[in-house]
PDB file of N, CA and C in Angstrom:
ATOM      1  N   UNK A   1      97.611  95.256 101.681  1.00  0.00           N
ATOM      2  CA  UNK A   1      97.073  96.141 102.704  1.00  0.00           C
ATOM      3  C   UNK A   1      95.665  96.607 102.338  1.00  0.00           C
ATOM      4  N   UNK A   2      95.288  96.788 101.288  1.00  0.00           N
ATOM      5  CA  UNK A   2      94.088  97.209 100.720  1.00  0.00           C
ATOM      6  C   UNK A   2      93.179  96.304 100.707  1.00  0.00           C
ATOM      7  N   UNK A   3      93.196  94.789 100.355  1.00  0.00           N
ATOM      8  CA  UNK A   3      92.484  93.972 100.647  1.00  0.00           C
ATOM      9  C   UNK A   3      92.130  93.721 102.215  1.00  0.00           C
ATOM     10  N   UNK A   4      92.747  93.856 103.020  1.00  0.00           N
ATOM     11  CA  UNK A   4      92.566  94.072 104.615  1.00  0.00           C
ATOM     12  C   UNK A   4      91.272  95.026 104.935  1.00  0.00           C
ATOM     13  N   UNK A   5      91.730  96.477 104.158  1.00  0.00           N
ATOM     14  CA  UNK A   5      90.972  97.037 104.429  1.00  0.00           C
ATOM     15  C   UNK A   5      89.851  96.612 103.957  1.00  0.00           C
ATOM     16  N   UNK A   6      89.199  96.244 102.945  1.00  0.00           N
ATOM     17  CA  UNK A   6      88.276  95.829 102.015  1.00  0.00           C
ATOM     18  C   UNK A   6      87.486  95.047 102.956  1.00  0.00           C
ATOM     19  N   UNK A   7      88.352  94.057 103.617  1.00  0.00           N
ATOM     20  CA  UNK A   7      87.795  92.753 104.267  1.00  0.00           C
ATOM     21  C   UNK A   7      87.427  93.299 105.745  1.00  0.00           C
ATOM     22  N   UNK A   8      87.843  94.327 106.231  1.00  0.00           N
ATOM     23  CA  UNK A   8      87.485  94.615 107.180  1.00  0.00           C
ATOM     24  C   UNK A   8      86.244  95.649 107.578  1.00  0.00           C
ATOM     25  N   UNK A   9      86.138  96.294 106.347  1.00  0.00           N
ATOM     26  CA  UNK A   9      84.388  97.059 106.046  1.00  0.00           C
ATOM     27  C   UNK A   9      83.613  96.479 105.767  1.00  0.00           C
ATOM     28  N   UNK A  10      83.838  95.202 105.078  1.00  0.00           N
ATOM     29  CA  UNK A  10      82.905  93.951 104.801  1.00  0.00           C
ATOM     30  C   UNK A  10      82.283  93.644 106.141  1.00  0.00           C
ATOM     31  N   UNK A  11      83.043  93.203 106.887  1.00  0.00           N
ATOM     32  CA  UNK A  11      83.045  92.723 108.260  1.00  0.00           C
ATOM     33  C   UNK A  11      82.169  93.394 109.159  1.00  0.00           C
ATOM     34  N   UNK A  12      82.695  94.769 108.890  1.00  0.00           N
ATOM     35  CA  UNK A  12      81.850  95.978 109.565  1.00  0.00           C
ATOM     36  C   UNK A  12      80.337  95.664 109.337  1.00  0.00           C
ATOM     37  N   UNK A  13      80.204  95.894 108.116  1.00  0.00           N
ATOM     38  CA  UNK A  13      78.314  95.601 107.560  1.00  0.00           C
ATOM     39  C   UNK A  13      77.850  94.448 108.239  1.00  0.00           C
ATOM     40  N   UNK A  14      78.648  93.449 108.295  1.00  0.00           N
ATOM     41  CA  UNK A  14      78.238  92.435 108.399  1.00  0.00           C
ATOM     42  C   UNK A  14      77.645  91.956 109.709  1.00  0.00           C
ATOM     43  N   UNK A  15      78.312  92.669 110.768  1.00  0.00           N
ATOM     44  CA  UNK A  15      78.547  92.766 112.440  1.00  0.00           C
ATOM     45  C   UNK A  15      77.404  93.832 111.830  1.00  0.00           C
ATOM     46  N   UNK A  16      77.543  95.182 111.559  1.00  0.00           N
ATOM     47  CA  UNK A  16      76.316  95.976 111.593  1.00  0.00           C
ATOM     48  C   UNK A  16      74.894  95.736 111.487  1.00  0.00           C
ATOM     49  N   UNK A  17      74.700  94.682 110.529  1.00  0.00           N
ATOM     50  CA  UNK A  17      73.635  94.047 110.147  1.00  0.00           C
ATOM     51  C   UNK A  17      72.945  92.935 111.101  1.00  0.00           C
ATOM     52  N   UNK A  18      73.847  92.209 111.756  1.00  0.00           N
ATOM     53  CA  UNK A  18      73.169  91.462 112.167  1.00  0.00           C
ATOM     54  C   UNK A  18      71.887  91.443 113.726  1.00  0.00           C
ATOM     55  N   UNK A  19      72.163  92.893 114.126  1.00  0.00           N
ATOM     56  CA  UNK A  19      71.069  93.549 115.177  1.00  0.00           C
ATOM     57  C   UNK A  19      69.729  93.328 114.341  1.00  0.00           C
ATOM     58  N   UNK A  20      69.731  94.460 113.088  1.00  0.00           N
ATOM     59  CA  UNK A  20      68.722  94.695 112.681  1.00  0.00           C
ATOM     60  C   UNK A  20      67.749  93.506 112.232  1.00  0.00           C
ATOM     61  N   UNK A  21      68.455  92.441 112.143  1.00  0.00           N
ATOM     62  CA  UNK A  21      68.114  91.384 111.219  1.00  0.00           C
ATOM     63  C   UNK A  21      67.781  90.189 112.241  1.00  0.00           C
ATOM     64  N   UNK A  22      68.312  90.419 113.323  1.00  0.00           N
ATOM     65  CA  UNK A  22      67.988  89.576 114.344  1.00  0.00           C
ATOM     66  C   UNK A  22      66.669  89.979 115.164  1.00  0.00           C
ATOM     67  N   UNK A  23      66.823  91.074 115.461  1.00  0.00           N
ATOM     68  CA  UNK A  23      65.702  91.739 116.549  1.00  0.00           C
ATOM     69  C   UNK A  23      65.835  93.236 116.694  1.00  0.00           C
ATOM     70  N   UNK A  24      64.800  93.392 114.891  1.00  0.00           N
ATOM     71  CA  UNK A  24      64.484  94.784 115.028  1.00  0.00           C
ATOM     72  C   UNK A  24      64.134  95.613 115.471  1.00  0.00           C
ATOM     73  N   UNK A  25      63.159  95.361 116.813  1.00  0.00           N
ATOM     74  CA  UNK A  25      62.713  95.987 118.029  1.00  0.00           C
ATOM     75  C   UNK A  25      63.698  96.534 118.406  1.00  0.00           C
ATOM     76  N   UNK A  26      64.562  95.290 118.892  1.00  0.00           N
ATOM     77  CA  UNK A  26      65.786  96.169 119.584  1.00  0.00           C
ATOM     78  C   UNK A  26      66.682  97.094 119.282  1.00  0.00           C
ATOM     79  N   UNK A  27      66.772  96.789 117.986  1.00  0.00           N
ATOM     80  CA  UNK A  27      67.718  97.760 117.358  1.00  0.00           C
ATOM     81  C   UNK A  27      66.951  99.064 116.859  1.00  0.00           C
ATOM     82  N   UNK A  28      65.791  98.990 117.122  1.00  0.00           N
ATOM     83  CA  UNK A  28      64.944 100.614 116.729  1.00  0.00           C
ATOM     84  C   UNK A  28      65.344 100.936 117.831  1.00  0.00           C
ATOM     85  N   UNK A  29      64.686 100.366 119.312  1.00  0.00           N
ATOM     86  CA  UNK A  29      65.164 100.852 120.822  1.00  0.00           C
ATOM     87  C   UNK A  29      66.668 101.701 121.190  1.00  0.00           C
ATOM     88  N   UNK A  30      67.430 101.011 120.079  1.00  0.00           N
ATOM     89  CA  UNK A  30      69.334 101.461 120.837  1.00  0.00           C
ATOM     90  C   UNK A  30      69.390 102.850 120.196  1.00  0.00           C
ATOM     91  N   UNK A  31      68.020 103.010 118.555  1.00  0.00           N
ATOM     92  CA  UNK A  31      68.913 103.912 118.088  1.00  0.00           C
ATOM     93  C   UNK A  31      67.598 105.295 118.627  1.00  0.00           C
ATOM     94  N   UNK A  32      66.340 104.730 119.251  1.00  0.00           N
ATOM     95  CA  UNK A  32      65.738 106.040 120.072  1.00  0.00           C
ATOM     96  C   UNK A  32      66.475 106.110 121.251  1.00  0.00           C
ATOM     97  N   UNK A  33      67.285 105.517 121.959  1.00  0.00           N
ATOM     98  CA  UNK A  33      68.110 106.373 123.254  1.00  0.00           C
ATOM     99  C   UNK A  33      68.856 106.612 122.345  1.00  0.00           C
ATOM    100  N   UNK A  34      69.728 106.691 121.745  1.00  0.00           N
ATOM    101  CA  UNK A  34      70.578 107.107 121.588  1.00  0.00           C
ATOM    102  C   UNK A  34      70.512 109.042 120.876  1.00  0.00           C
ATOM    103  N   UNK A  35      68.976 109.060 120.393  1.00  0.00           N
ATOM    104  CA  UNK A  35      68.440 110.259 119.881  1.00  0.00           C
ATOM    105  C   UNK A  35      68.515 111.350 121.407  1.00  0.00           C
ATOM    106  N   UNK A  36      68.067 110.242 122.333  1.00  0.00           N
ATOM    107  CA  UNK A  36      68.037 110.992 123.857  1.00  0.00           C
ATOM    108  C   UNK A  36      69.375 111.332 124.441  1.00  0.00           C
ATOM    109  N   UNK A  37      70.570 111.592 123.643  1.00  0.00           N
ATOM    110  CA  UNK A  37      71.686 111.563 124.167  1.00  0.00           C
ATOM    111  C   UNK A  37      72.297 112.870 123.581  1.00  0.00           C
ATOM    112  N   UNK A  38      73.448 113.370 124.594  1.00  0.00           N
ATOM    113  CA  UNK A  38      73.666 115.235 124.258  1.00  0.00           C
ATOM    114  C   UNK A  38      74.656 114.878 123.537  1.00  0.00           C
ATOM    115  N   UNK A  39      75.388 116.128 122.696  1.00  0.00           N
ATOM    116  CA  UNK A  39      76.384 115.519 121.576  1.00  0.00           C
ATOM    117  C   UNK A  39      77.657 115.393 122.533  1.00  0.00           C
ATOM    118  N   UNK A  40      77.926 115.966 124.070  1.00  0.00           N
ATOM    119  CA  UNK A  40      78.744 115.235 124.317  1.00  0.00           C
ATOM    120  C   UNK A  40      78.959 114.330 124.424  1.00  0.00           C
ATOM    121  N   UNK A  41      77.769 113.625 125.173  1.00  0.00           N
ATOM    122  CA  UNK A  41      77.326 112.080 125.295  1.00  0.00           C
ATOM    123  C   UNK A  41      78.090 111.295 124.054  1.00  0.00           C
ATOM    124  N   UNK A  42      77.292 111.766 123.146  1.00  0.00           N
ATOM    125  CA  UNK A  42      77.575 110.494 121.533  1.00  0.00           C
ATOM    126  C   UNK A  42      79.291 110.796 121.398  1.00  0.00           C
ATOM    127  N   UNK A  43      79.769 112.071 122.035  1.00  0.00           N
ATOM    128  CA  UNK A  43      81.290 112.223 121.582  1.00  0.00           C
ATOM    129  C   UNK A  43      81.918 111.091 122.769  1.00  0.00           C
ATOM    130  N   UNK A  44      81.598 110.710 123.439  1.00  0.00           N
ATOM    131  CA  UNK A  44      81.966 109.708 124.351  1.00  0.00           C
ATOM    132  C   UNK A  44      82.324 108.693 124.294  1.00  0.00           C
ATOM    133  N   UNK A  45      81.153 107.931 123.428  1.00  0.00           N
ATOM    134  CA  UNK A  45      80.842 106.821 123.007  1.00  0.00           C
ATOM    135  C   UNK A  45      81.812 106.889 121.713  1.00  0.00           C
ATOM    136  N   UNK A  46      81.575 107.366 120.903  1.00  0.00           N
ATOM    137  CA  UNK A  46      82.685 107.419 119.905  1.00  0.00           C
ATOM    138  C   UNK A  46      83.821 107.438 119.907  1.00  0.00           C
ATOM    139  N   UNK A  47      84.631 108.036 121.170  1.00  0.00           N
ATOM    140  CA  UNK A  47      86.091 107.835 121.561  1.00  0.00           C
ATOM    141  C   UNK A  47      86.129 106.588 122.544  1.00  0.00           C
ATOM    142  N   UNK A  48      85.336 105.891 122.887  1.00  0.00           N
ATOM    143  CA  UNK A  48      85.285 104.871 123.640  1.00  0.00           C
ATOM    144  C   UNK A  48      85.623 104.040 122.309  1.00  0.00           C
ATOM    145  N   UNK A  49      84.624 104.094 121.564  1.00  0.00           N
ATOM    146  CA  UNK A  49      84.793 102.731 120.060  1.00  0.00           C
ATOM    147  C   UNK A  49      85.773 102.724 119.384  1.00  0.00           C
ATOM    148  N   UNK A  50      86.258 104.290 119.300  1.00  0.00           N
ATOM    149  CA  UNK A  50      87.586 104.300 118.777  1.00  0.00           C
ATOM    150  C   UNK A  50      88.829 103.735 119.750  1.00  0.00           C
ATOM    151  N   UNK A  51      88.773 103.730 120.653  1.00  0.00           N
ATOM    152  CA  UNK A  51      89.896 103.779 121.431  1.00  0.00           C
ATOM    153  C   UNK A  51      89.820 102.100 121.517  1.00  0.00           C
ATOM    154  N   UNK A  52      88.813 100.945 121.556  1.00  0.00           N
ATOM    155  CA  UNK A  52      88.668 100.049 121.660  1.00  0.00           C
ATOM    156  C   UNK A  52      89.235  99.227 120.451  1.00  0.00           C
ATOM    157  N   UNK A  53      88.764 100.144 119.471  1.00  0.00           N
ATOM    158  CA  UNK A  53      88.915  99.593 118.394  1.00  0.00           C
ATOM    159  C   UNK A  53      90.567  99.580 118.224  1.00  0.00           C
ATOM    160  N   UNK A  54      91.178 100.573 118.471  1.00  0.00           N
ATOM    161  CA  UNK A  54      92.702 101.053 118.486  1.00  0.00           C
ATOM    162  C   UNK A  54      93.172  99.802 119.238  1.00  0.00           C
ATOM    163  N   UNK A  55      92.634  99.507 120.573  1.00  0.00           N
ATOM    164  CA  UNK A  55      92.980  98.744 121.143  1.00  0.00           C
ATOM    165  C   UNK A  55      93.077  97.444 120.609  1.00  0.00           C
ATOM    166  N   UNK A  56      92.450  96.867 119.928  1.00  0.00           N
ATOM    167  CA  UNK A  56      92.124  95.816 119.826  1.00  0.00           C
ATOM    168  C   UNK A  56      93.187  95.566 118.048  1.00  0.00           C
ATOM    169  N   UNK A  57      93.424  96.608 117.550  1.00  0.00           N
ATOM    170  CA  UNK A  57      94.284  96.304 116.604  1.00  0.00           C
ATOM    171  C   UNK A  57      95.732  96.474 116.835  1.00  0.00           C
ATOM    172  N   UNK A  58      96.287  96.970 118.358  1.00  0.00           N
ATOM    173  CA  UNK A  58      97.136  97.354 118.542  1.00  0.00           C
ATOM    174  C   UNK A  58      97.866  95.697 119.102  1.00  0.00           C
ATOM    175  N   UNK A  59      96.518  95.318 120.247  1.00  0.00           N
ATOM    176  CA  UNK A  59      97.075  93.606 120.374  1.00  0.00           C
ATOM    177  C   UNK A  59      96.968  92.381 119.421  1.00  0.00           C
ATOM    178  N   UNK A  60      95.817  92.289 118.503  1.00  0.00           N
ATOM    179  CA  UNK A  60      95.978  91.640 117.395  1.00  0.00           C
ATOM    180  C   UNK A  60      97.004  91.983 116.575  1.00  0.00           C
ATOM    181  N   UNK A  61      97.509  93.188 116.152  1.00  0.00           N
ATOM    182  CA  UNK A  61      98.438  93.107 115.512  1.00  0.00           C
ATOM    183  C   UNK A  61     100.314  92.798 116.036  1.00  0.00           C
TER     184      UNK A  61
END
């Protein structure tokens, strides 16, 4: 179970990384709107990713 996890923060960076590394423009761009956004806003988005994410381990698994 621990190696899962391991492999799956790996994964994370890895998916994280590849904006910046592809087209740094863009990825400066996502993270100035996102400065333009109220903290309900970002609380939004964050239960959206979570809930996706939930989702998505609930049918893969």
């Amino acid at each position: 179970m621990a190696d899962a996890f391991w492999l799956a923060l790996a994964l994370i960076f890895v998916i994280e990384g590849l904006l910046p590394m592809i087209n740094p423009a863009a990825w400066r761009r996502v993270f100035e709107q996102a400065l333009q956004l109220n903290d309900a806003q970002l609380r939004l988005v964050g239960i959206g990713s979570v809930l996706c994410g939930l989702l998505l381990i609930w049918v893969l698994g």
